[in-house]
Protein backbone atom coordinates (compact mmCIF):
# COMPACT_ATOMS: atom_id res chain seq x y z
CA UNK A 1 46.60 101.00 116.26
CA UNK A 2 49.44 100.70 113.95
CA UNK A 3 49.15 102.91 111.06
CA UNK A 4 48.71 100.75 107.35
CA UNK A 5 51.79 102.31 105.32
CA UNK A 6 54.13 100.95 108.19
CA UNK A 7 52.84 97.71 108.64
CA UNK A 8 52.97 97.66 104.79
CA UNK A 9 56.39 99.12 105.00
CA UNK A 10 57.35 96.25 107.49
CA UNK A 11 55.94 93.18 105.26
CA UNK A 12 57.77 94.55 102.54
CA UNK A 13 61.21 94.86 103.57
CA UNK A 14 60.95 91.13 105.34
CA UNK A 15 59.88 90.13 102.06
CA UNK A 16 62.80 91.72 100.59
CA UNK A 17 65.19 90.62 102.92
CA UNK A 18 63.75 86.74 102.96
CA UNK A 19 64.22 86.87 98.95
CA UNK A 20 67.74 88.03 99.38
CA UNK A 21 68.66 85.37 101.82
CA UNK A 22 67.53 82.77 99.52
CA UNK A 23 69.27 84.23 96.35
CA UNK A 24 72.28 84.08 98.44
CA UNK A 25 71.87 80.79 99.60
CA UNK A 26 71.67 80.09 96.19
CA UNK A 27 74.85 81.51 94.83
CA UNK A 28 76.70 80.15 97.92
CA UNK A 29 75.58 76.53 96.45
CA UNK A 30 76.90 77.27 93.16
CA UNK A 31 80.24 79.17 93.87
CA UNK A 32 81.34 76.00 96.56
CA UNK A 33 80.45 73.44 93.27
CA UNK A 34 82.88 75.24 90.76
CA UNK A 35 85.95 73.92 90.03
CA UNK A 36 89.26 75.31 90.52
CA UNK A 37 90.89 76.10 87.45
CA UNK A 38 94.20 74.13 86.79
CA UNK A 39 97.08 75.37 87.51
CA UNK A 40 98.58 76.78 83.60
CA UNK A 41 101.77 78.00 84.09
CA UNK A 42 105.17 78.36 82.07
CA UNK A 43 107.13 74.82 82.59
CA UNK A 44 110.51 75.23 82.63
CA UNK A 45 112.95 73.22 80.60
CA UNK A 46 115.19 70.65 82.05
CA UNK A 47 118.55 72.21 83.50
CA UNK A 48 121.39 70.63 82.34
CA UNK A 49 124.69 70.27 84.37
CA UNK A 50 126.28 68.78 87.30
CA UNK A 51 124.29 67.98 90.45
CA UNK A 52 125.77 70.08 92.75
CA UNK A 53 125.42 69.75 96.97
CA UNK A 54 123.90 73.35 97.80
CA UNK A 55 122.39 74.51 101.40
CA UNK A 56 118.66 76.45 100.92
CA UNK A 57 118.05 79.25 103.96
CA UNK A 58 114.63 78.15 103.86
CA UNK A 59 112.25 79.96 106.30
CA UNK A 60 110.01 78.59 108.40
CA UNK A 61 106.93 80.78 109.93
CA UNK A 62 106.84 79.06 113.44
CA UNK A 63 109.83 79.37 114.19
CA UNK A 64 110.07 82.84 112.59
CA UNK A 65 113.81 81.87 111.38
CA UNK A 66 115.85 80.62 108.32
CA UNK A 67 117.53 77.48 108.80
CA UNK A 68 119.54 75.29 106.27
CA UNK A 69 118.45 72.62 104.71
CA UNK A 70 121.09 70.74 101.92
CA UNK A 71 119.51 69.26 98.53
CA UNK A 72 120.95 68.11 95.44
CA UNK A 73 119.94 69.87 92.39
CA UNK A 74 121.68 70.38 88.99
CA UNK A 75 123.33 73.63 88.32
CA UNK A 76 123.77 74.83 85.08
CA UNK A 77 127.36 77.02 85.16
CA UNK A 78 126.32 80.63 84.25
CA UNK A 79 126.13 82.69 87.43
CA UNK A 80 122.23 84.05 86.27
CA UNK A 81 121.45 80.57 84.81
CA UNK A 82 122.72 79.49 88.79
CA UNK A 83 120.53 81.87 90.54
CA UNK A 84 117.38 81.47 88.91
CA UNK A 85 117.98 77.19 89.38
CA UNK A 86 118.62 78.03 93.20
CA UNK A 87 115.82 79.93 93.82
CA UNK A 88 113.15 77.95 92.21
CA UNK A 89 114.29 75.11 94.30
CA UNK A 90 113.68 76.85 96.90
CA UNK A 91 110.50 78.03 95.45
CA UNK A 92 109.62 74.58 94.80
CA UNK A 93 109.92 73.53 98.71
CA UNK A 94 107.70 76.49 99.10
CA UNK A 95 105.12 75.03 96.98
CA UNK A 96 105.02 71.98 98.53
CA UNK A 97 101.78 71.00 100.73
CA UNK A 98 103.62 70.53 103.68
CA UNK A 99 106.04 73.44 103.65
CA UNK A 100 106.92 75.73 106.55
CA UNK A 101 106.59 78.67 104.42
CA UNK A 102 103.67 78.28 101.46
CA UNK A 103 103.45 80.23 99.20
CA UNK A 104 100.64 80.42 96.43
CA UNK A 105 100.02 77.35 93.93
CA UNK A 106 100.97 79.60 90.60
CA UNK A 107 103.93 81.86 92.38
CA UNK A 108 107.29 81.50 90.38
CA UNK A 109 110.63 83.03 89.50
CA UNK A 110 110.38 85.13 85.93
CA UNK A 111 114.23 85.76 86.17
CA UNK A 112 117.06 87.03 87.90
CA UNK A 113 119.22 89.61 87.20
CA UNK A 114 122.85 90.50 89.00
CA UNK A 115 123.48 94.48 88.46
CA UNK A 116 125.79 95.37 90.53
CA UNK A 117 128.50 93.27 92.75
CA UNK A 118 125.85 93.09 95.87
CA UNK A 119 122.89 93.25 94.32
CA UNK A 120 120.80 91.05 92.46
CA UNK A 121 117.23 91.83 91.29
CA UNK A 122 114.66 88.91 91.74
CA UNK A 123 111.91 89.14 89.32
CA UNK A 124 108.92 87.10 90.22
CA UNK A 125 105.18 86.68 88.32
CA UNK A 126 102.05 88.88 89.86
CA UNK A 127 100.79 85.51 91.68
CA UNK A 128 103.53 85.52 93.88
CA UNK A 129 102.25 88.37 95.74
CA UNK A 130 98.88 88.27 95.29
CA UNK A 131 98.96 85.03 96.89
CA UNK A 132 101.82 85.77 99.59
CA UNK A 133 100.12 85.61 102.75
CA UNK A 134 100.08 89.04 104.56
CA UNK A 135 102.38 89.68 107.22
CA UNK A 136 105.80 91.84 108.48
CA UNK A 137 107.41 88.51 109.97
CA UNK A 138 106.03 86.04 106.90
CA UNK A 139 107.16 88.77 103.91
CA UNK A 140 110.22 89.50 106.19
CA UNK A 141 111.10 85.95 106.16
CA UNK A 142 110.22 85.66 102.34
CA UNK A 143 112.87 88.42 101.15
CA UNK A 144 115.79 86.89 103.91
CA UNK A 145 115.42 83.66 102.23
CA UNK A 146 116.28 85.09 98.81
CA UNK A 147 118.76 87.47 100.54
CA UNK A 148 120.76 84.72 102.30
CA UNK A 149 120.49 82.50 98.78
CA UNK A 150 122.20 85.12 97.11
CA UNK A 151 124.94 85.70 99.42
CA UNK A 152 125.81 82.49 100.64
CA UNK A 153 126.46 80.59 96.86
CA UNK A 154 130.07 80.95 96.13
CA UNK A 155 128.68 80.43 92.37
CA UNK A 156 126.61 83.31 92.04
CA UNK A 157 127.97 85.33 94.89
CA UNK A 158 127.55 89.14 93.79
């Protein structure tokens, strides 16, 4: 015979765990019928200057490579001004549904700054990496994009 406190013991912690599978079940309902929140970012005003021909290194994760792609975009003529226009275009073909390299809905260029000759500092919002997918080759690929922007415009070279 089966002593009373454990078959009292057993009842108890099925009813426990049946209760907690149907509070989950539950919450799961209500967390898939919330809404996204839109997307609230800074815009950006309209650059003003020439359209210039540029080539983007944009990288592309199955490939695990940068390759060139040309688009017209209008440069302002400052060399900071130049950098920060270049790389949110090629932010913006990160953004894009269909891009070889996504990156997260709200990630964006804050600024750019060019210390040194060499060196530029690429300051981006807290979104950008919390939303960067995790990876050596995809974050690799990430920071060589940038990289080759900066040293292949002969308008913002360092």
């Amino acid at each position: 015979m089966i002593p009373r406190h454990l078959v009292i013991g057993t009842i108890v912690m099925l009813a426990i765990a049946l209760g907690m599978s149907v509070y989950l079940w539950r919450m799961r309902g209500r967390v898939s019928r919330v809404e996204p929140a839109a997307y609230s970012g800074p815009i950006a005003p309209p650059v003003s200057g020439p359209t210039e021909q540029v080539t983007l290194y944009v990288a592309d994760d199955e490939l695990g490579m940068l390759r060139a792609q040309a688009a017209r975009i209008p440069l302002p003529a400052g060399r900071q001004e130049r950098a920060q226009e270049l790389l949110r275009a090629l932010l913006g073909l990160y953004l894009d549904k269909l891009s070889p390299h996504p990156l997260g809905a709200s990630a964006e260029v804050r600024d750019v700054y060019l210390v040194d000759p060499g060196l530029a500092v690429i300051d981006t919002n807290a979104a950008f990496a919390d939303d960067h997918r995790s990876g050596i080759l995809v974050e690799e690929l990430t920071v060589a994009s940038g990289g080759w922007q900066t040293a292949r415009d002969p308008g913002w070279s360092c």
